[in-house]
N, C-alpha and C. Protein backbone atom coordinates (compact mmCIF):
# COMPACT_ATOMS: atom_id res chain seq x y z
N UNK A 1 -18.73 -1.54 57.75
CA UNK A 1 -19.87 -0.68 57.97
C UNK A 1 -19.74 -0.05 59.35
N UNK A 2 -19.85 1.54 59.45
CA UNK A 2 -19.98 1.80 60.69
C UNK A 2 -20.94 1.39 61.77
N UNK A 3 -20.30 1.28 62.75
CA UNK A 3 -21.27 1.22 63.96
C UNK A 3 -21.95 2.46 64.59
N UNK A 4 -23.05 2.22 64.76
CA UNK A 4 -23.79 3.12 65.63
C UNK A 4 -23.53 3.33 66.87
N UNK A 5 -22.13 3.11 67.67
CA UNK A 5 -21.23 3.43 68.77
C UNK A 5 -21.08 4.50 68.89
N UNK A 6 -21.63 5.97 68.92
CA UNK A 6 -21.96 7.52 69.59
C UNK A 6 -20.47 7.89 69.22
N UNK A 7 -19.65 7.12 68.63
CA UNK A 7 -18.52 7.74 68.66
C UNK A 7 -18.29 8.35 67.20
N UNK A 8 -16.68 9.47 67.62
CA UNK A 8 -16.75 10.29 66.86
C UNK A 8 -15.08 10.02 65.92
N UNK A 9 -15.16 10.70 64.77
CA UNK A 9 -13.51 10.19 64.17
C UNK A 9 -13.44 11.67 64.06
N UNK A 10 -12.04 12.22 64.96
CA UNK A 10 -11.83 13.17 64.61
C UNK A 10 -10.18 13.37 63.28
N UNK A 11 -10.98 14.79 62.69
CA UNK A 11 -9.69 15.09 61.45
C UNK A 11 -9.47 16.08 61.77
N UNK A 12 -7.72 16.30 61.87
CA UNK A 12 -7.09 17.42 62.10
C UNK A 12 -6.28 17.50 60.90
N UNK A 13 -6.41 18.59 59.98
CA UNK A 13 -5.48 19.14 59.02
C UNK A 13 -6.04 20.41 58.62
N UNK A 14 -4.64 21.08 58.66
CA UNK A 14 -4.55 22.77 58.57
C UNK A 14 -5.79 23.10 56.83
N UNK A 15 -5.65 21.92 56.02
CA UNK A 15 -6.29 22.68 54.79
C UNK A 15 -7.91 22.37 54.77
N UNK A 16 -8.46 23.58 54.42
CA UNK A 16 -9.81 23.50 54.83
C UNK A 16 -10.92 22.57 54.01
N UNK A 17 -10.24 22.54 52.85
CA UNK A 17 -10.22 21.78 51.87
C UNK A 17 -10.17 20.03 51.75
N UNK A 18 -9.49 19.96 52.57
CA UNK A 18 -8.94 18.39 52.82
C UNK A 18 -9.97 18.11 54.04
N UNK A 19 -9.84 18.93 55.04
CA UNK A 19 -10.87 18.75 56.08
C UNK A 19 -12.53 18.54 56.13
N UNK A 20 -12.96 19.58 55.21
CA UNK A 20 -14.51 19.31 55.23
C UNK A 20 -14.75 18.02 53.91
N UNK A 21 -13.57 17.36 53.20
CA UNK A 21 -13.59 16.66 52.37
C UNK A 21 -13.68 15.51 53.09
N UNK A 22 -12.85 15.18 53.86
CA UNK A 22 -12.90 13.89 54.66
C UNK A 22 -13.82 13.80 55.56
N UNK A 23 -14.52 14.88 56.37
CA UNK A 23 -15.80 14.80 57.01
C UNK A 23 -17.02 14.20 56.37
N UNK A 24 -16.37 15.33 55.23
CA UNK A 24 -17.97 14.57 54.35
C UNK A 24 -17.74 13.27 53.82
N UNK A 25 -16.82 12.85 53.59
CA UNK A 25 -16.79 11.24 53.28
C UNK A 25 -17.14 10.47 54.44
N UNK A 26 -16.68 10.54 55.77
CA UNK A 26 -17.10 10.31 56.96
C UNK A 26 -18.67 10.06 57.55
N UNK A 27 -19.01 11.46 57.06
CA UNK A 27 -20.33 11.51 57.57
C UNK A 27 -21.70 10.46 55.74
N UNK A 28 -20.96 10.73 54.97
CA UNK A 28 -21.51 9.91 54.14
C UNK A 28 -21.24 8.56 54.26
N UNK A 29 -20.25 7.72 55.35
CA UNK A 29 -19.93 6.39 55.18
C UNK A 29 -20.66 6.07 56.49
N UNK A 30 -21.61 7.04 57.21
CA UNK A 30 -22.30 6.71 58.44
C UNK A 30 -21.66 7.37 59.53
N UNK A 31 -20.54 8.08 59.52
CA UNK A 31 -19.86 8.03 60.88
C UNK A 31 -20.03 9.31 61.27
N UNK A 32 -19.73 9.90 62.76
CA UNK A 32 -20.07 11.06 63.23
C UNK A 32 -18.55 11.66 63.19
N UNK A 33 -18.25 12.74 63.19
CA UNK A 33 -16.83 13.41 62.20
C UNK A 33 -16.66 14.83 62.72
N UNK A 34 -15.50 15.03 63.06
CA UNK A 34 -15.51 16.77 63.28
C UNK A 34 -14.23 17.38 62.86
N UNK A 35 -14.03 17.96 62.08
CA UNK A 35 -13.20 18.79 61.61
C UNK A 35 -12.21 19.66 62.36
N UNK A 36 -11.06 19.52 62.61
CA UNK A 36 -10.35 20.86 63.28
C UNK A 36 -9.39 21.20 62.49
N UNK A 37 -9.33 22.69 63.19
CA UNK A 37 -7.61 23.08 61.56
C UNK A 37 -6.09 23.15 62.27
N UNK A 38 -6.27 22.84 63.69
CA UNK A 38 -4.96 22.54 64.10
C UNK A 38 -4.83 21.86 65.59
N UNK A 39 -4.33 21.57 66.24
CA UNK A 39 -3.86 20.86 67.77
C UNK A 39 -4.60 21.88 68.48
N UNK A 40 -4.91 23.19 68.85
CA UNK A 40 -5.02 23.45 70.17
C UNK A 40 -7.05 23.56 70.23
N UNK A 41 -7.27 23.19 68.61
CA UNK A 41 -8.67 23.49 68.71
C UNK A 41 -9.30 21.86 68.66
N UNK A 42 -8.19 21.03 68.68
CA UNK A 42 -8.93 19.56 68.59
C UNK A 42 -8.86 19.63 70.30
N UNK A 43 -7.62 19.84 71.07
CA UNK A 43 -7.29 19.60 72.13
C UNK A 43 -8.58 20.28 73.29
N UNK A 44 -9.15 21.64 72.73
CA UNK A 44 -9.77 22.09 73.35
C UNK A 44 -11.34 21.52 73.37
N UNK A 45 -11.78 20.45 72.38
CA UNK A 45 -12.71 20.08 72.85
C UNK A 45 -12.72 18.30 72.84
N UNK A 46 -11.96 18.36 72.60
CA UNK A 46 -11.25 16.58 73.35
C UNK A 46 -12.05 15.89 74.19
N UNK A 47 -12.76 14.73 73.61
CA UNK A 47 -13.89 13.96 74.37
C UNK A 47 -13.37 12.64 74.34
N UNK A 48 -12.57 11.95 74.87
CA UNK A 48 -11.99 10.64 74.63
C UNK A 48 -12.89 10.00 75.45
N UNK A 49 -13.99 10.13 75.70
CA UNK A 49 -15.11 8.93 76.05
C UNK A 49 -15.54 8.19 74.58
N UNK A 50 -15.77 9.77 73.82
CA UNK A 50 -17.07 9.28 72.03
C UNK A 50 -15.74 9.56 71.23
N UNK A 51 -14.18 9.43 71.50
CA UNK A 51 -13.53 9.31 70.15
C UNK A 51 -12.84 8.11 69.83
N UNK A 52 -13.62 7.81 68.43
CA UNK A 52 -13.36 6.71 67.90
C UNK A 52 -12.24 6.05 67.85
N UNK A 53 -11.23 7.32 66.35
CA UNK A 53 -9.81 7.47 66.27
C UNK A 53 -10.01 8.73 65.91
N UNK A 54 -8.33 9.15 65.50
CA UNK A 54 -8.25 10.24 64.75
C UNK A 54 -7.32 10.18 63.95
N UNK A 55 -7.31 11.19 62.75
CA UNK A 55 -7.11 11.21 61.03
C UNK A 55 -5.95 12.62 61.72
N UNK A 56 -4.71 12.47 61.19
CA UNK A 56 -3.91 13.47 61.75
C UNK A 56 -3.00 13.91 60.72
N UNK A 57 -3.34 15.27 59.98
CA UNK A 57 -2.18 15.51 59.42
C UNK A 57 -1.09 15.41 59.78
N UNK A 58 -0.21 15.73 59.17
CA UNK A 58 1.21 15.65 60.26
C UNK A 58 1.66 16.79 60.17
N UNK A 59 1.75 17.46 59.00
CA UNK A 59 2.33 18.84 58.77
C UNK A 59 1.26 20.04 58.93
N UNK A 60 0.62 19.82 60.37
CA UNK A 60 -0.88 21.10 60.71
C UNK A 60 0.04 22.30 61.94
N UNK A 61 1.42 22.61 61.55
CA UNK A 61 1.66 23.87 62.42
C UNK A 61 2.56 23.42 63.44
N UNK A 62 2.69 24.06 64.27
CA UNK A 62 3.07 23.52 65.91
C UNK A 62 1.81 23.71 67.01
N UNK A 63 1.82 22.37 67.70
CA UNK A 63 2.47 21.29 67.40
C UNK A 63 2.01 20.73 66.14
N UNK A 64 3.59 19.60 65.66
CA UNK A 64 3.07 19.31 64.46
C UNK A 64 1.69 17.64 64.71
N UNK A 65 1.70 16.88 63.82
CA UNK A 65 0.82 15.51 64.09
C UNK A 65 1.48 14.84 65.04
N UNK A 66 2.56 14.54 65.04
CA UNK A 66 3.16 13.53 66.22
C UNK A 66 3.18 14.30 67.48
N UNK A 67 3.45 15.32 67.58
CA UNK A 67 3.16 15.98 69.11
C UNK A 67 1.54 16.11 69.20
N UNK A 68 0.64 16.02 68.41
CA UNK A 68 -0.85 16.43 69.16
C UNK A 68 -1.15 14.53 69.42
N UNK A 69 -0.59 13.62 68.50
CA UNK A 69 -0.96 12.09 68.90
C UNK A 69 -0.53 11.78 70.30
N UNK A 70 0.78 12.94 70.63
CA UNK A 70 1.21 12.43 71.75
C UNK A 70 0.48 12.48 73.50
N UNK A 71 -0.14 14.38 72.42
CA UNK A 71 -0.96 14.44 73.57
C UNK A 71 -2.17 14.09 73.92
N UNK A 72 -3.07 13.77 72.90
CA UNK A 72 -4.29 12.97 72.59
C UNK A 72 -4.01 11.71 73.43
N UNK A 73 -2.79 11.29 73.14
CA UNK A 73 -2.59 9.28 73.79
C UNK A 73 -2.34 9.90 75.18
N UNK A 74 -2.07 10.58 75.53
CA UNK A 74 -1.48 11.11 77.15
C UNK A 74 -2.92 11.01 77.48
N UNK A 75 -4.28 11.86 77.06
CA UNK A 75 -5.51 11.21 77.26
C UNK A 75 -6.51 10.32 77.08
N UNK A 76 -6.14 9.61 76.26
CA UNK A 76 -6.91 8.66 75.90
C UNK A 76 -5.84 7.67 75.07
N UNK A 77 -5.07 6.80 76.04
CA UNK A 77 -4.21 5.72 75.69
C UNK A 77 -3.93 4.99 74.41
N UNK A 78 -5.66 4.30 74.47
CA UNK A 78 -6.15 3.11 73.03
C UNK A 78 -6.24 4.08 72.09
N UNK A 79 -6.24 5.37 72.25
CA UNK A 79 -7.14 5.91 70.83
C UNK A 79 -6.16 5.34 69.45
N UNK A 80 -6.76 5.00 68.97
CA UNK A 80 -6.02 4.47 67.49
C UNK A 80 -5.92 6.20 66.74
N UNK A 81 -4.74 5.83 66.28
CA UNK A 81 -4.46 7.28 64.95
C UNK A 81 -4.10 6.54 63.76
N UNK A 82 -4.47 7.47 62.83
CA UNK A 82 -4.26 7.56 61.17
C UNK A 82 -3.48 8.81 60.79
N UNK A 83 -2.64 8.94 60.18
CA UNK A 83 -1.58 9.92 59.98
C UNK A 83 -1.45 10.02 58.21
N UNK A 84 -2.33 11.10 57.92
CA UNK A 84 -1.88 11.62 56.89
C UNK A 84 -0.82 12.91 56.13
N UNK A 85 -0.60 12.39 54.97
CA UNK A 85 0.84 13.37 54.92
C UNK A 85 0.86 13.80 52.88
N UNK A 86 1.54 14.86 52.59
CA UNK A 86 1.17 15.02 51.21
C UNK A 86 3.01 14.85 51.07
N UNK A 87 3.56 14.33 51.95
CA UNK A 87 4.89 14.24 51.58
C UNK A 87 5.17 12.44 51.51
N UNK A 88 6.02 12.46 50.80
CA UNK A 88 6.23 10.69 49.97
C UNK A 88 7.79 11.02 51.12
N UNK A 89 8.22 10.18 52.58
CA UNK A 89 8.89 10.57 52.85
C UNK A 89 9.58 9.28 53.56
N UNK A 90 10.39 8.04 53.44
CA UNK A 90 10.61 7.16 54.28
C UNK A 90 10.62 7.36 55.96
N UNK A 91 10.98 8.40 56.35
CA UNK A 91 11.79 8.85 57.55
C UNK A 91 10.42 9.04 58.50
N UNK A 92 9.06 9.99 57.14
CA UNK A 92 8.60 9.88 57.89
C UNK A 92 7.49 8.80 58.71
N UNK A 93 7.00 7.71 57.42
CA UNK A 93 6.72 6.59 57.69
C UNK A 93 7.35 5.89 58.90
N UNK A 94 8.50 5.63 59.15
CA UNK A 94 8.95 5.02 59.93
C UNK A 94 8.49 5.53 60.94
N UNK A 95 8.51 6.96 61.32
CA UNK A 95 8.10 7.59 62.23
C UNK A 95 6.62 7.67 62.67
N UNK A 96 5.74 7.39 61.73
CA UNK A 96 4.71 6.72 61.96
C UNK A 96 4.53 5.62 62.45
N UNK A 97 5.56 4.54 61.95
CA UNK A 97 5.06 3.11 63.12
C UNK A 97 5.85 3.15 64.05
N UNK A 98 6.80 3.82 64.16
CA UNK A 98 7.53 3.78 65.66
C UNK A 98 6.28 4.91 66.44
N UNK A 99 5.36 5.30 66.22
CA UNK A 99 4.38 6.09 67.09
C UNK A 99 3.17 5.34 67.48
N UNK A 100 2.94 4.19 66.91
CA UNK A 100 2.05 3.11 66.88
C UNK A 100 0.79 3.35 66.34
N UNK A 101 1.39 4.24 65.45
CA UNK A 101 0.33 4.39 64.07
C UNK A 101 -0.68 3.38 63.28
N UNK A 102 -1.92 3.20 63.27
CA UNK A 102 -2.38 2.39 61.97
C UNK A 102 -2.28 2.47 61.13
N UNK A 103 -1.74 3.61 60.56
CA UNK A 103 -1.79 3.85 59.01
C UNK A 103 -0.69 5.32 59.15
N UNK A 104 -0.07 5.03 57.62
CA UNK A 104 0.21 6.93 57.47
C UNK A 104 -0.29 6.71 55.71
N UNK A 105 -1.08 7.65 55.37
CA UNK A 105 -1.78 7.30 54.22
C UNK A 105 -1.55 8.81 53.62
N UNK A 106 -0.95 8.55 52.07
CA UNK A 106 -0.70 10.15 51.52
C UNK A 106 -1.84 10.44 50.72
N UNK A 107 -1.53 12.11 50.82
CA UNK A 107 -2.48 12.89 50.11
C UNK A 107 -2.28 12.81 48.23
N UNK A 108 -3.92 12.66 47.91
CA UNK A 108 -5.11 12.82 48.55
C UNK A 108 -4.74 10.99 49.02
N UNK A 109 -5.85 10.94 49.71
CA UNK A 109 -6.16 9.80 50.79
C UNK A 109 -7.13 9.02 49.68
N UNK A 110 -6.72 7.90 49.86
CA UNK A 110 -7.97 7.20 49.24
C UNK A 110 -8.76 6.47 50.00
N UNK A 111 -10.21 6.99 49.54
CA UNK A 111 -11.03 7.06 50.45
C UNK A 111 -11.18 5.32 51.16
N UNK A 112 -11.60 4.44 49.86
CA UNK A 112 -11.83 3.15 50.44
C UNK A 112 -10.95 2.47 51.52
N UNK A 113 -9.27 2.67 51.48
CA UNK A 113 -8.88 2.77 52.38
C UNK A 113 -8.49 3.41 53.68
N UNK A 114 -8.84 4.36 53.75
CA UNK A 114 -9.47 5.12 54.91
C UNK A 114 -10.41 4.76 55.89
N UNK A 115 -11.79 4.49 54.95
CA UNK A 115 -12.69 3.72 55.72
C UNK A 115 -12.54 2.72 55.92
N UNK A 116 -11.89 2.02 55.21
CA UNK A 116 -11.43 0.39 55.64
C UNK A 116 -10.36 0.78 57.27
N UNK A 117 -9.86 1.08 57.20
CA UNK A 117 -8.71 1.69 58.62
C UNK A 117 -10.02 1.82 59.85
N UNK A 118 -10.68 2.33 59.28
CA UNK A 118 -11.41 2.61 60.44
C UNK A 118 -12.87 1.75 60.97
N UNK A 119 -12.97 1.11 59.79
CA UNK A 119 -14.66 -0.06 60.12
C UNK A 119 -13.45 -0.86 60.99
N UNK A 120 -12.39 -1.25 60.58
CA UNK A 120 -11.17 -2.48 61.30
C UNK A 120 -11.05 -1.94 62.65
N UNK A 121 -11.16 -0.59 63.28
CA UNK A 121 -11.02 -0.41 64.13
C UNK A 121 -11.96 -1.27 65.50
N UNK A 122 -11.98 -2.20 66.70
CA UNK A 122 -12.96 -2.96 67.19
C UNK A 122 -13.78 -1.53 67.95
N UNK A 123 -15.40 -2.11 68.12
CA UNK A 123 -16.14 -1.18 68.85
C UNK A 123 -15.66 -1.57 70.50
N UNK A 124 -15.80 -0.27 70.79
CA UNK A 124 -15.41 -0.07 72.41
C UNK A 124 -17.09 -1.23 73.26
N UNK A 125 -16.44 -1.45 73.88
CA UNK A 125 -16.85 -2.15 75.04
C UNK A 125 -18.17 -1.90 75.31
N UNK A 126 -19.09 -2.04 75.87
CA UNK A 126 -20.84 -1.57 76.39
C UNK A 126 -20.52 -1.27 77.84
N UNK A 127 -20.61 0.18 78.11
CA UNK A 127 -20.70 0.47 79.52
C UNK A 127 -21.74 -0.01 79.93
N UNK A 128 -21.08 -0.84 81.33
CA UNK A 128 -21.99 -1.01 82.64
C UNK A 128 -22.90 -0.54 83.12
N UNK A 129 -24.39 -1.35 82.82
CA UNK A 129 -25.51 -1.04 83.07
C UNK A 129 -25.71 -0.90 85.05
């Protein structure tokens, strides 16, 4: 069950389709959710205080998913990622846990495990009163 932790799960994938799909599963499983359609529009409003994790296509353009995780973790270290992909690909799995991926989960995504990836995620800490 989500927590009421202000935080947010962001999804980056180019199809608009896939995107407001997983929001809305998001925002129907309790959680606060924002949609982007590629790296420079997640990057541009990038809040790694309220982000939870993030849901990362892999194939959203240049940069592709592993270059925007890279730069996301360049700001925000812990952020846990989920890496989705509509390709069945060993090479690139691997390449998912050599990135220290939680998941690379193919399209479509199933949902229960999705949200399971992410209730598992621990809540951040209680800032100092």
């Amino acid at each position: 069950m989500p927590l009421d932790s202000g935080q947010t799960v962001l999804v980056v994938d180019d199809d608009a389709t896939v995107r407001a799909g997983m929001v809305a599963l998001l925002h129907a499983a309790g959680y606060a959710a924002r949609g982007f359609a590629g790296a420079a529009a997640v990057l541009d409003g990038f809040d790694a205080v309220h982000a939870r994790c993030a849901v990362l296509d892999i194939h959203i353009g240049e940069p592709d998913g592993f270059a925007l995780r890279d730069c996301l973790c360049a700001l925000a270290p812990r952020l846990p990622v989920i890496f989705i992909t509509g390709d069945i690909d060993p090479a690139l799995a691997a390449r998912a846990a050599g990135a220290g991926a939680l998941a690379l989960l193919h399209k479509p995504v199933d949902a229960d495990c999705l949200l399971a990836l992410i209730d598992a995620i621990p809540a951040p800490p209680d800032p100092i009163r």
